[in-house]
PDB file of N, CA and C in Angstrom:
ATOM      1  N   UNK A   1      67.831 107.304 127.043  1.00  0.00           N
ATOM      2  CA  UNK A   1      68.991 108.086 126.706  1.00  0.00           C
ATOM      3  C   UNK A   1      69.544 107.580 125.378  1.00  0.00           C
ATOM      4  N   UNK A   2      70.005 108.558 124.684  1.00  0.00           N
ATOM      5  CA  UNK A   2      70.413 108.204 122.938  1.00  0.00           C
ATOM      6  C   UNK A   2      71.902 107.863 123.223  1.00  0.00           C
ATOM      7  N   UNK A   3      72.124 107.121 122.585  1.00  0.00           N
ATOM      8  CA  UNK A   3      73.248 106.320 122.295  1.00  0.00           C
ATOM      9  C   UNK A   3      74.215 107.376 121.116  1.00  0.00           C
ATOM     10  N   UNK A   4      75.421 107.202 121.037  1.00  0.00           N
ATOM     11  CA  UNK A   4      76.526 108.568 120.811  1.00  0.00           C
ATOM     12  C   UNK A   4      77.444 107.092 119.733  1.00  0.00           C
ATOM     13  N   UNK A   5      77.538 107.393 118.904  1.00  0.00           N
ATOM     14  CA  UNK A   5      78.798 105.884 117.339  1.00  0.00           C
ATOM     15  C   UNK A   5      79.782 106.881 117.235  1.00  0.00           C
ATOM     16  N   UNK A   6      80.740 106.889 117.804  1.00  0.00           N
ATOM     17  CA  UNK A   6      82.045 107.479 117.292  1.00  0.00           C
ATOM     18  C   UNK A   6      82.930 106.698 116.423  1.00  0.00           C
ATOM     19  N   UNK A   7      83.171 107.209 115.649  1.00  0.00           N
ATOM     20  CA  UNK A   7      84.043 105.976 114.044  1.00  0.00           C
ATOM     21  C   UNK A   7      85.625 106.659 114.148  1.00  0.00           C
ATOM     22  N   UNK A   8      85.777 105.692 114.075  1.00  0.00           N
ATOM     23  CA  UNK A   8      87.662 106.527 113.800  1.00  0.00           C
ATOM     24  C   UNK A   8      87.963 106.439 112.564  1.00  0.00           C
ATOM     25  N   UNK A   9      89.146 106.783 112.064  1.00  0.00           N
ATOM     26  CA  UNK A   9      89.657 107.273 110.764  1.00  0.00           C
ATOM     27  C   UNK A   9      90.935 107.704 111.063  1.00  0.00           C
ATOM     28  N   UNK A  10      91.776 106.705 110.037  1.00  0.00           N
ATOM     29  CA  UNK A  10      93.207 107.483 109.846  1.00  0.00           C
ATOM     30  C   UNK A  10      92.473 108.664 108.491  1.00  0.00           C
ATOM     31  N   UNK A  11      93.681 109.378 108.168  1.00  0.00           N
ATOM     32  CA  UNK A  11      93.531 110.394 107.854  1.00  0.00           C
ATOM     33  C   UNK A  11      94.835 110.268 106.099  1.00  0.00           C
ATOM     34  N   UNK A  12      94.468 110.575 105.418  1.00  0.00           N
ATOM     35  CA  UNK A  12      95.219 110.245 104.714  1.00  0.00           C
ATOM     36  C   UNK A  12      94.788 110.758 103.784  1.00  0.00           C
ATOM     37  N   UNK A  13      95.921 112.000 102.884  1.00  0.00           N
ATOM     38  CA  UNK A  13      95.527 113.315 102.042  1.00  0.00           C
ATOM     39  C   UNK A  13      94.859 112.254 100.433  1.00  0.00           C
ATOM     40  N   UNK A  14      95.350 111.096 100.198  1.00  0.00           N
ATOM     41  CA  UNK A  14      95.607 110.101  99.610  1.00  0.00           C
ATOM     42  C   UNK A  14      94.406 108.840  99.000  1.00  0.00           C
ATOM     43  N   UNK A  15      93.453 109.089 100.048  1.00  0.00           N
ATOM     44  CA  UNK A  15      92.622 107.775 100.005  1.00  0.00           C
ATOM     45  C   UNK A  15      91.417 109.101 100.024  1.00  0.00           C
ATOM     46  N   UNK A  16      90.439 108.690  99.195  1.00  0.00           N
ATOM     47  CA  UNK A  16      89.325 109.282  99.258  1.00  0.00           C
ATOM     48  C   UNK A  16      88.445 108.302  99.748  1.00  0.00           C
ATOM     49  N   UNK A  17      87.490 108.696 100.454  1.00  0.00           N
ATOM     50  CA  UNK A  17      86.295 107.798 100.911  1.00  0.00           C
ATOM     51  C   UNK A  17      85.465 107.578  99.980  1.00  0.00           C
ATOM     52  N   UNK A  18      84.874 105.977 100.020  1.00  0.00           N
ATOM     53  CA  UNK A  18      84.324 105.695  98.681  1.00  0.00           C
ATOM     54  C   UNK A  18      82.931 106.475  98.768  1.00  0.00           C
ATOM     55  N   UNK A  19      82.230 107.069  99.712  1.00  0.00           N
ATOM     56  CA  UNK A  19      81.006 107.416  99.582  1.00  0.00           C
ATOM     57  C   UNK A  19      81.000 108.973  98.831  1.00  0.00           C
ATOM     58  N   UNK A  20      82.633 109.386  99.241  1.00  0.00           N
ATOM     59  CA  UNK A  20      83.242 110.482  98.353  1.00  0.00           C
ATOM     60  C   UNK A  20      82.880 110.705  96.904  1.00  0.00           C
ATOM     61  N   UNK A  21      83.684 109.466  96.617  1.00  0.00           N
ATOM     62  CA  UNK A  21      83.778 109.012  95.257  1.00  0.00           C
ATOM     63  C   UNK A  21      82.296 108.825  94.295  1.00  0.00           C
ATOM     64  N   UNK A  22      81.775 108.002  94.881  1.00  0.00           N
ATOM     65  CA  UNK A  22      80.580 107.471  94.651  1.00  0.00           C
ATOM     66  C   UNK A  22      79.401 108.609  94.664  1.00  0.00           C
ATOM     67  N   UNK A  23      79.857 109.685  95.309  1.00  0.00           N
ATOM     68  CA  UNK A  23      78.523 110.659  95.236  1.00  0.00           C
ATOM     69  C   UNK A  23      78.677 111.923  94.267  1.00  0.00           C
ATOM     70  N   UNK A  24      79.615 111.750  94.003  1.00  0.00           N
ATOM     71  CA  UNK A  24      79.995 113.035  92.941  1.00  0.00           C
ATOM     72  C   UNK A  24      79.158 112.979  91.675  1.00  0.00           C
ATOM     73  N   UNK A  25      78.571 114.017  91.839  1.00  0.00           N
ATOM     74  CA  UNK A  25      77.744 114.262  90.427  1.00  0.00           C
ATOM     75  C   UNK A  25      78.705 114.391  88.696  1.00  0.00           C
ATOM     76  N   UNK A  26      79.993 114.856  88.567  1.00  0.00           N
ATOM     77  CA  UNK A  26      80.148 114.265  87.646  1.00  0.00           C
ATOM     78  C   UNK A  26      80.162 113.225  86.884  1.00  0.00           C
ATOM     79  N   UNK A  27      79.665 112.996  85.472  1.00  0.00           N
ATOM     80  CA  UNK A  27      78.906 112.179  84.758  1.00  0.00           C
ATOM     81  C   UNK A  27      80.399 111.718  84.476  1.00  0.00           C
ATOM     82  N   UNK A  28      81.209 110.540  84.130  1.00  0.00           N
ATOM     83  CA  UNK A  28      81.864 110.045  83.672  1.00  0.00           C
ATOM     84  C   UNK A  28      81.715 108.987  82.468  1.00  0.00           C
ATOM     85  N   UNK A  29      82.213 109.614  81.405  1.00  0.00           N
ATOM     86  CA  UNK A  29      82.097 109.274  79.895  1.00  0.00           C
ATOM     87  C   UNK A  29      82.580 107.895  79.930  1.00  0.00           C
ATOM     88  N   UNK A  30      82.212 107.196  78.924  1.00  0.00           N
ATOM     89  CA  UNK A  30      83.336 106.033  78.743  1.00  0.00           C
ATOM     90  C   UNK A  30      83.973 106.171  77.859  1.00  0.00           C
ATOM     91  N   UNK A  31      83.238 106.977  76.600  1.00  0.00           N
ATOM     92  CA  UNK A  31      84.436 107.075  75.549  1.00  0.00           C
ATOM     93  C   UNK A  31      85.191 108.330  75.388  1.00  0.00           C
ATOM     94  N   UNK A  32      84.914 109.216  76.142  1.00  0.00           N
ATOM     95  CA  UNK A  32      85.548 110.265  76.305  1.00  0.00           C
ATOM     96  C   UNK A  32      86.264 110.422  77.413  1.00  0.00           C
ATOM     97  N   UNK A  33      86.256 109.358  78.264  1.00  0.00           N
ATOM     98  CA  UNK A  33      87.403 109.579  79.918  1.00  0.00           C
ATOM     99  C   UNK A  33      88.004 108.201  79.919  1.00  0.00           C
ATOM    100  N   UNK A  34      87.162 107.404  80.116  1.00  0.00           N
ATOM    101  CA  UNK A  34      87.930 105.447  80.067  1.00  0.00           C
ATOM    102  C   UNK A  34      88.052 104.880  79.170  1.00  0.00           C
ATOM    103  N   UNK A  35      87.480 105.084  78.001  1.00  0.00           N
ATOM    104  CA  UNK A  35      88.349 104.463  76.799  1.00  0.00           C
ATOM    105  C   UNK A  35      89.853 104.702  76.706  1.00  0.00           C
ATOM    106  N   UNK A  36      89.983 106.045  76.473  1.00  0.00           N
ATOM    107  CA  UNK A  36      91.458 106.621  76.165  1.00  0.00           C
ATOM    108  C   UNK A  36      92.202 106.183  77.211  1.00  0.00           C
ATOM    109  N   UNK A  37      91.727 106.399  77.864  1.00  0.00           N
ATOM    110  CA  UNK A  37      92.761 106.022  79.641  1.00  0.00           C
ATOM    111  C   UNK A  37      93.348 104.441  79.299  1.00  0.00           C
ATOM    112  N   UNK A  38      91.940 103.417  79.005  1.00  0.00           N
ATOM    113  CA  UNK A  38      92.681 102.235  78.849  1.00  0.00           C
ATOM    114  C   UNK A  38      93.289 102.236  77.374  1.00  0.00           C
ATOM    115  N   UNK A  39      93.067 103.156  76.503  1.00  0.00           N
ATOM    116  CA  UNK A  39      93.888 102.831  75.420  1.00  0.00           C
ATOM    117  C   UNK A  39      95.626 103.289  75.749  1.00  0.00           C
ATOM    118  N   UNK A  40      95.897 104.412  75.944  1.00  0.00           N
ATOM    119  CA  UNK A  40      97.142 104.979  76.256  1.00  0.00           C
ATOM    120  C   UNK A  40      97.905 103.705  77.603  1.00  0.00           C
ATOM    121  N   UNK A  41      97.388 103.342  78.437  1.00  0.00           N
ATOM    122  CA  UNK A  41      97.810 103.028  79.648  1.00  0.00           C
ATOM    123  C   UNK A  41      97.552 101.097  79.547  1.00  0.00           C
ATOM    124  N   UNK A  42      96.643 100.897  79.056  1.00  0.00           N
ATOM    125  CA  UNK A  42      96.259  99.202  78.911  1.00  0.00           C
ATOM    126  C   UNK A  42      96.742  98.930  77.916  1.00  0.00           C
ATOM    127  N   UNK A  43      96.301  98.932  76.700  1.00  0.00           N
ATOM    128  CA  UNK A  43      96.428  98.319  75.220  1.00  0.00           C
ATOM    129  C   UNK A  43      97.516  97.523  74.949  1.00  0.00           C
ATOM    130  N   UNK A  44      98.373  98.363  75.474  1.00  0.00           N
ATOM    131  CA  UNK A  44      99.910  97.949  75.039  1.00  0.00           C
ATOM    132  C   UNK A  44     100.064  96.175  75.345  1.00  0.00           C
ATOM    133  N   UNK A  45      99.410  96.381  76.479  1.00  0.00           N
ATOM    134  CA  UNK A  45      99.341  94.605  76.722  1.00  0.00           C
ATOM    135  C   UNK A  45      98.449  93.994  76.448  1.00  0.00           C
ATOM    136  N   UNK A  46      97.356  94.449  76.885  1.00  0.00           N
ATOM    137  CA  UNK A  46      96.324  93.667  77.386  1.00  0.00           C
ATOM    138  C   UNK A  46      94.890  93.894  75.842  1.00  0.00           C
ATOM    139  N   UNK A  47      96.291  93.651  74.627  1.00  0.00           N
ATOM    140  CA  UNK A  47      94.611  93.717  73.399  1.00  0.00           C
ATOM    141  C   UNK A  47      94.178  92.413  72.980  1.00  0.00           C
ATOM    142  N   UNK A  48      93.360  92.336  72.361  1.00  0.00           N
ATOM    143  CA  UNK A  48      93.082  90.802  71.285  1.00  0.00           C
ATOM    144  C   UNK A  48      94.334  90.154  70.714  1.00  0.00           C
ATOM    145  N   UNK A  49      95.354  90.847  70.322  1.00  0.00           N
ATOM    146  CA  UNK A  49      96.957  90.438  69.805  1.00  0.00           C
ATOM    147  C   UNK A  49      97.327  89.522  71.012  1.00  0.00           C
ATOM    148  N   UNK A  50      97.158  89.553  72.356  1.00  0.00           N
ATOM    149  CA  UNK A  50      98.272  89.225  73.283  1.00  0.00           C
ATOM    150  C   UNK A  50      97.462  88.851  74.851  1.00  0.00           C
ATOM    151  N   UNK A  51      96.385  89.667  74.744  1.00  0.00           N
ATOM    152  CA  UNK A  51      95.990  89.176  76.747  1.00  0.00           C
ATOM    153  C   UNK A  51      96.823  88.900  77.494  1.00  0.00           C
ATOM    154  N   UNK A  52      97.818  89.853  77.804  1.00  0.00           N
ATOM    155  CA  UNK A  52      98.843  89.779  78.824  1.00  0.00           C
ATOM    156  C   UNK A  52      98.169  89.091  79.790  1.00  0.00           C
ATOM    157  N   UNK A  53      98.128  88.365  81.219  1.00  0.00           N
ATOM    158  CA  UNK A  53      97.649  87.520  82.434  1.00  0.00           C
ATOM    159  C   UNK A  53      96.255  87.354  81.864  1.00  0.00           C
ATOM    160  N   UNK A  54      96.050  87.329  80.413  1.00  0.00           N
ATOM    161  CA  UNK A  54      94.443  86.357  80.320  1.00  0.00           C
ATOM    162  C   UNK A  54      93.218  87.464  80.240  1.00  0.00           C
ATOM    163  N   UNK A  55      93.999  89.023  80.163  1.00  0.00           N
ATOM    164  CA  UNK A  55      92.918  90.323  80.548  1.00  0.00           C
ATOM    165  C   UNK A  55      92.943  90.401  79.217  1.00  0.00           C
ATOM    166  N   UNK A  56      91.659  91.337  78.047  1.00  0.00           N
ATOM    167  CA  UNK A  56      92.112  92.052  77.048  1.00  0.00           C
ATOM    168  C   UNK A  56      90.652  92.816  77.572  1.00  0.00           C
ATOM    169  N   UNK A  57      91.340  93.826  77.297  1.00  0.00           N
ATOM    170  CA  UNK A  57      91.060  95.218  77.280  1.00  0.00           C
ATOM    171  C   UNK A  57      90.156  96.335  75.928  1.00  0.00           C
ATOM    172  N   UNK A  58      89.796  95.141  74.767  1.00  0.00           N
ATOM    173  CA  UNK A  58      89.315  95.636  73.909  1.00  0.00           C
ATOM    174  C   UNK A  58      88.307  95.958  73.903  1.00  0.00           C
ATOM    175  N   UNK A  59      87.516  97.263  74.028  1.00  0.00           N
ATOM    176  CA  UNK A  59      86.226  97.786  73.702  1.00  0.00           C
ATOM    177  C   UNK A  59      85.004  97.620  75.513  1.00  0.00           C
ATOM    178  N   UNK A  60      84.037  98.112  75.468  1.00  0.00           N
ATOM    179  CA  UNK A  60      83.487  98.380  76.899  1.00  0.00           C
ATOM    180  C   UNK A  60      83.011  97.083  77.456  1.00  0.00           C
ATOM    181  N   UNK A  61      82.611  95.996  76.359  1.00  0.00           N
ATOM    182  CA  UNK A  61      82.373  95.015  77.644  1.00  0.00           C
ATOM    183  C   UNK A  61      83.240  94.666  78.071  1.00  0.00           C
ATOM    184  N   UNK A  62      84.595  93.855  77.420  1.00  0.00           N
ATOM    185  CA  UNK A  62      85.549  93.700  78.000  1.00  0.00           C
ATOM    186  C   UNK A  62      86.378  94.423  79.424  1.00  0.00           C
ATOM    187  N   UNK A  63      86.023  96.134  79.375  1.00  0.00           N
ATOM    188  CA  UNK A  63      86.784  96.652  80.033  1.00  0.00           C
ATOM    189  C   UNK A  63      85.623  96.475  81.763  1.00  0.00           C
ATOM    190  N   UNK A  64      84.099  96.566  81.304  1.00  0.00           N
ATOM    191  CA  UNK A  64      83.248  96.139  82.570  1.00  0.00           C
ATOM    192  C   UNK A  64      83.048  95.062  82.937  1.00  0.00           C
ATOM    193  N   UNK A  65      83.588  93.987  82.672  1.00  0.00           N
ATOM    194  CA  UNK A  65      83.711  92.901  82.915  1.00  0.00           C
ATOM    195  C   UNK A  65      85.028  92.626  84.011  1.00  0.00           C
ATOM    196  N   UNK A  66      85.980  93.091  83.525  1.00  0.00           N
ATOM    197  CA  UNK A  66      87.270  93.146  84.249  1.00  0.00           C
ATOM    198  C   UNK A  66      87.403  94.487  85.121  1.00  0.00           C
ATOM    199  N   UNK A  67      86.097  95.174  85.560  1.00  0.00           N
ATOM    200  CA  UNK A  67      86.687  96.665  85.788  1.00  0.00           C
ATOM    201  C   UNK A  67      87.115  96.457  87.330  1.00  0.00           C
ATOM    202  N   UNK A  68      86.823  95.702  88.289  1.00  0.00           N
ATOM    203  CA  UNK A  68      87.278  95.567  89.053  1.00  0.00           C
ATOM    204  C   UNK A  68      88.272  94.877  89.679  1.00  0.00           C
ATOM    205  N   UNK A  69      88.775  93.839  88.762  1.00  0.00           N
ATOM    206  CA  UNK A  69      90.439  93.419  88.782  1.00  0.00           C
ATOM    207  C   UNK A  69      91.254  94.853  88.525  1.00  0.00           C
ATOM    208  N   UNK A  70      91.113  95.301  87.082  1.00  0.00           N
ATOM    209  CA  UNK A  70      91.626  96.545  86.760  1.00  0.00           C
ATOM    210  C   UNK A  70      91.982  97.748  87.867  1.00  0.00           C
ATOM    211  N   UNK A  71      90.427  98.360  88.791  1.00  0.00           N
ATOM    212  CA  UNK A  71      90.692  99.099  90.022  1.00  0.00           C
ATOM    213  C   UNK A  71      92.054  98.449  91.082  1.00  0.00           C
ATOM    214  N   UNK A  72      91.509  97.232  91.183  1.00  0.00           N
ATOM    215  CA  UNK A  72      92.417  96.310  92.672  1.00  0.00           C
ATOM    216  C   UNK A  72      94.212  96.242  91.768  1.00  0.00           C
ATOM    217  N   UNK A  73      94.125  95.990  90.284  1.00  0.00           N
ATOM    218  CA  UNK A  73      95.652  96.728  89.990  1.00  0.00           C
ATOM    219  C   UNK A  73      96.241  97.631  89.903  1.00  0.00           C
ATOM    220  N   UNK A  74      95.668  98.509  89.616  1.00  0.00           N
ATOM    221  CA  UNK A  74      95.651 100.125  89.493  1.00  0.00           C
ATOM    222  C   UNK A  74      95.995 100.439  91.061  1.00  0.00           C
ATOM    223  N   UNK A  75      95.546  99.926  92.201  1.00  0.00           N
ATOM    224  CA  UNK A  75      95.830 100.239  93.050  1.00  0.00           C
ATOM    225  C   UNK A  75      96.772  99.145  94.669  1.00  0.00           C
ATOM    226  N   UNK A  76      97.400  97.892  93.390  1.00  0.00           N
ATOM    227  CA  UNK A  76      97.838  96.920  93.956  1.00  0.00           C
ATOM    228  C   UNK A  76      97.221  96.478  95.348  1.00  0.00           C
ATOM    229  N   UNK A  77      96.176  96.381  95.397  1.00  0.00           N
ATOM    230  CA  UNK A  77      95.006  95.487  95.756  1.00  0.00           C
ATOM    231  C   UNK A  77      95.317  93.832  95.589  1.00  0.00           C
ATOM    232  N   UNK A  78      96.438  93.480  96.053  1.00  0.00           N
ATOM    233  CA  UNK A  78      96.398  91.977  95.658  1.00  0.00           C
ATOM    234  C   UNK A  78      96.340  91.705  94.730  1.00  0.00           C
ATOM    235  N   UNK A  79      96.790  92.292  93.647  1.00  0.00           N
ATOM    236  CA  UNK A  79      97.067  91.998  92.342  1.00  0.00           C
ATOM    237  C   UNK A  79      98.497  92.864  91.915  1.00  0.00           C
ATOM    238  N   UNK A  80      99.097  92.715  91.012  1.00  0.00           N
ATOM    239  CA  UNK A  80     100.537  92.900  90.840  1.00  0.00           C
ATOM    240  C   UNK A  80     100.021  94.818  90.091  1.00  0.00           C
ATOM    241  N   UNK A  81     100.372  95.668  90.760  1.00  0.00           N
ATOM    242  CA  UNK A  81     100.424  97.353  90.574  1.00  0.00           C
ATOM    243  C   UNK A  81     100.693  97.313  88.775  1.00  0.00           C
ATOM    244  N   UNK A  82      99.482  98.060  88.071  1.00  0.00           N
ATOM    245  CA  UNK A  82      99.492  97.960  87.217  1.00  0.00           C
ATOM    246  C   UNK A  82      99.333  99.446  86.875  1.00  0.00           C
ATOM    247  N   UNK A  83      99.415 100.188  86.006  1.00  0.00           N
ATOM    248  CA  UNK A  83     100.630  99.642  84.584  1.00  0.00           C
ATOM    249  C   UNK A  83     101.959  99.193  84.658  1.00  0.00           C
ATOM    250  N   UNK A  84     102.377  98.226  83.915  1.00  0.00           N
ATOM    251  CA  UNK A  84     104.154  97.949  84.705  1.00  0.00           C
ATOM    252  C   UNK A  84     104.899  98.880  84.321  1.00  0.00           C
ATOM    253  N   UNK A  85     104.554 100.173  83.899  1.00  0.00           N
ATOM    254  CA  UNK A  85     105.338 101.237  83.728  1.00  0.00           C
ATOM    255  C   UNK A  85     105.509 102.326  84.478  1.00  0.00           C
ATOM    256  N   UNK A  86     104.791 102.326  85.399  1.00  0.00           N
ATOM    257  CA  UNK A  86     104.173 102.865  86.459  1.00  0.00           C
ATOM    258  C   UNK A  86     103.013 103.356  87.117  1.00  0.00           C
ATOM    259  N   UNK A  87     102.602 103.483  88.412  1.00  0.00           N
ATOM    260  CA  UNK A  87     101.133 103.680  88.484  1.00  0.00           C
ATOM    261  C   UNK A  87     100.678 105.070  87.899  1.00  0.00           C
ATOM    262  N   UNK A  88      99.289 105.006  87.878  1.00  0.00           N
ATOM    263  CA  UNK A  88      98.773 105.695  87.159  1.00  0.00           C
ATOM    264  C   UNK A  88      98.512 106.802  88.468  1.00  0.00           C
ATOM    265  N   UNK A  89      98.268 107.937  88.046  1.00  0.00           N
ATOM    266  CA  UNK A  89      98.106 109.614  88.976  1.00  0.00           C
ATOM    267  C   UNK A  89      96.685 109.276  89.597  1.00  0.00           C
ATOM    268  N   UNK A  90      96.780 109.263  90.924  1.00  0.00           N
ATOM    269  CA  UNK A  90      95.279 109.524  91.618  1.00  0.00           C
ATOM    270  C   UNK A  90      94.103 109.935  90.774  1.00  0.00           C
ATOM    271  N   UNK A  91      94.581 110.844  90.318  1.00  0.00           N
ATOM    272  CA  UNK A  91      93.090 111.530  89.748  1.00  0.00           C
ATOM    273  C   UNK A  91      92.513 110.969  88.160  1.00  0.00           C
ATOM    274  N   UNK A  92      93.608 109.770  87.961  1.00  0.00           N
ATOM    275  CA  UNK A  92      92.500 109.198  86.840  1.00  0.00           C
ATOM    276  C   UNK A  92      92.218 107.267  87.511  1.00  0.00           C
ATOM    277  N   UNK A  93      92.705 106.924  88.787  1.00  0.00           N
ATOM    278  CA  UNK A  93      91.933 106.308  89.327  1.00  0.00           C
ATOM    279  C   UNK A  93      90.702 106.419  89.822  1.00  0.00           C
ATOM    280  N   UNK A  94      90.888 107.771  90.399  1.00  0.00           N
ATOM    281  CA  UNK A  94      89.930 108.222  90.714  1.00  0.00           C
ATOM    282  C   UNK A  94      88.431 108.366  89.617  1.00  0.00           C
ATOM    283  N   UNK A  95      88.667 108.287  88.829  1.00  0.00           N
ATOM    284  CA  UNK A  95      87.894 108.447  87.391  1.00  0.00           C
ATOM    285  C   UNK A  95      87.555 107.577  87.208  1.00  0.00           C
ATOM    286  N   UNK A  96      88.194 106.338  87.167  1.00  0.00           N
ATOM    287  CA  UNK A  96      87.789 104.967  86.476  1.00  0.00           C
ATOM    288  C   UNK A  96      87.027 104.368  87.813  1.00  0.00           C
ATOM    289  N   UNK A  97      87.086 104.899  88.798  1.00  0.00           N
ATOM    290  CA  UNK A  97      86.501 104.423  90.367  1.00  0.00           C
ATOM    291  C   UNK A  97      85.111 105.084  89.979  1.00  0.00           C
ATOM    292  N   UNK A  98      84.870 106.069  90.126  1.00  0.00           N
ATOM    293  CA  UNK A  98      84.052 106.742  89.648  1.00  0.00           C
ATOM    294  C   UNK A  98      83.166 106.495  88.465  1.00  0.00           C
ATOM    295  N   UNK A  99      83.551 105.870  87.401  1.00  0.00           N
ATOM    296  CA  UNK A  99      82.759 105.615  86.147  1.00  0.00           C
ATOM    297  C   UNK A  99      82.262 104.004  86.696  1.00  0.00           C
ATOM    298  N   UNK A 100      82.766 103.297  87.963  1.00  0.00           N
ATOM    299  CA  UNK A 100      82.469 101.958  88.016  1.00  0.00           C
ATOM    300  C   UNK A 100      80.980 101.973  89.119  1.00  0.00           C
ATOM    301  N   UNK A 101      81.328 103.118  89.949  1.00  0.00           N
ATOM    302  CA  UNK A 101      80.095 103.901  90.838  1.00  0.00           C
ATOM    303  C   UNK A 101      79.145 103.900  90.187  1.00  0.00           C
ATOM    304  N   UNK A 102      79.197 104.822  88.946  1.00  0.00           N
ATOM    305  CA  UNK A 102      78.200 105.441  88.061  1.00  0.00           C
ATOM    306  C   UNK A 102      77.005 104.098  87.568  1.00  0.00           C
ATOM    307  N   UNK A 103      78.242 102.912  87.585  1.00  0.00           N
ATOM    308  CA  UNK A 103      77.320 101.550  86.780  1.00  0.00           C
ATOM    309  C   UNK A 103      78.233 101.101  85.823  1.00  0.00           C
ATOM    310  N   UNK A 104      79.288 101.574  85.257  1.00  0.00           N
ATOM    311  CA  UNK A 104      80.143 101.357  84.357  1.00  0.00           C
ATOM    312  C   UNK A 104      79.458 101.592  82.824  1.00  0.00           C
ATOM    313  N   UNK A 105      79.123 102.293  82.910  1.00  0.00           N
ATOM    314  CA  UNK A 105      77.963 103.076  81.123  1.00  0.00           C
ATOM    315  C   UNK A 105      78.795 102.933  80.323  1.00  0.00           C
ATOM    316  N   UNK A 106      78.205 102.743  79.134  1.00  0.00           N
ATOM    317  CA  UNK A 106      78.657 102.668  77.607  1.00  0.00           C
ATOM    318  C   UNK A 106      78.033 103.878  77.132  1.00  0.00           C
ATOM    319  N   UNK A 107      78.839 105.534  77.994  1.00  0.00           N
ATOM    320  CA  UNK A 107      78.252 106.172  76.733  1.00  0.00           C
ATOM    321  C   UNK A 107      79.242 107.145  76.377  1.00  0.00           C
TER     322      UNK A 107
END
């Protein structure tokens, strides 16, 4: 007799499932979706001038190197909710989640 895995799940309009995330065929740019994102939203602190908490944010290795501190602030993950200006809109976490899926590309 076959055996029956029932999984539970809260439900939450809010949280996408990472296999969600992770399977979406859009191609996510780096210099056309996550550059700008961290320029407008990072820079201000986190450039070669200053490394706010020791991060700088200048140019793609820097930003794949740190991209997953970056996600866990972006979404105060045990790290202090970042930007300190306020969080950033679902749907460009969602993006930078997504471009880290992809492999984090330089293109």
């Amino acid at each position: 007799m076959g055996s029956v895995l029932i999984v539970g799940s809260s439900c939450d309009k809010d949280q996408v499932p990472q296999e969600s995330i992770c399977s979406s065929e859009e191609v996510v740019s780096y210099s056309s979706s996550i550059e700008p994102l961290i320029q407008q939203h990072c820079l201000g602190c986190h450039d070669l001038g200053g490394g706010s908490g020791g991060y700088v944010f200048n140019g793609h290795d820097n930003v794949s190197v740190n991209a997953s501190d970056m996600l866990d602030a972006m979404n105060a993950n045990g790290l202090q909710l970042m930007p300190q200006n306020g969080p950033l809109n679902d749907s460009l976490i969602t993006l930078f989640e997504l471009w880290i899926c992809q492999g984090k590309l330089n293109n």
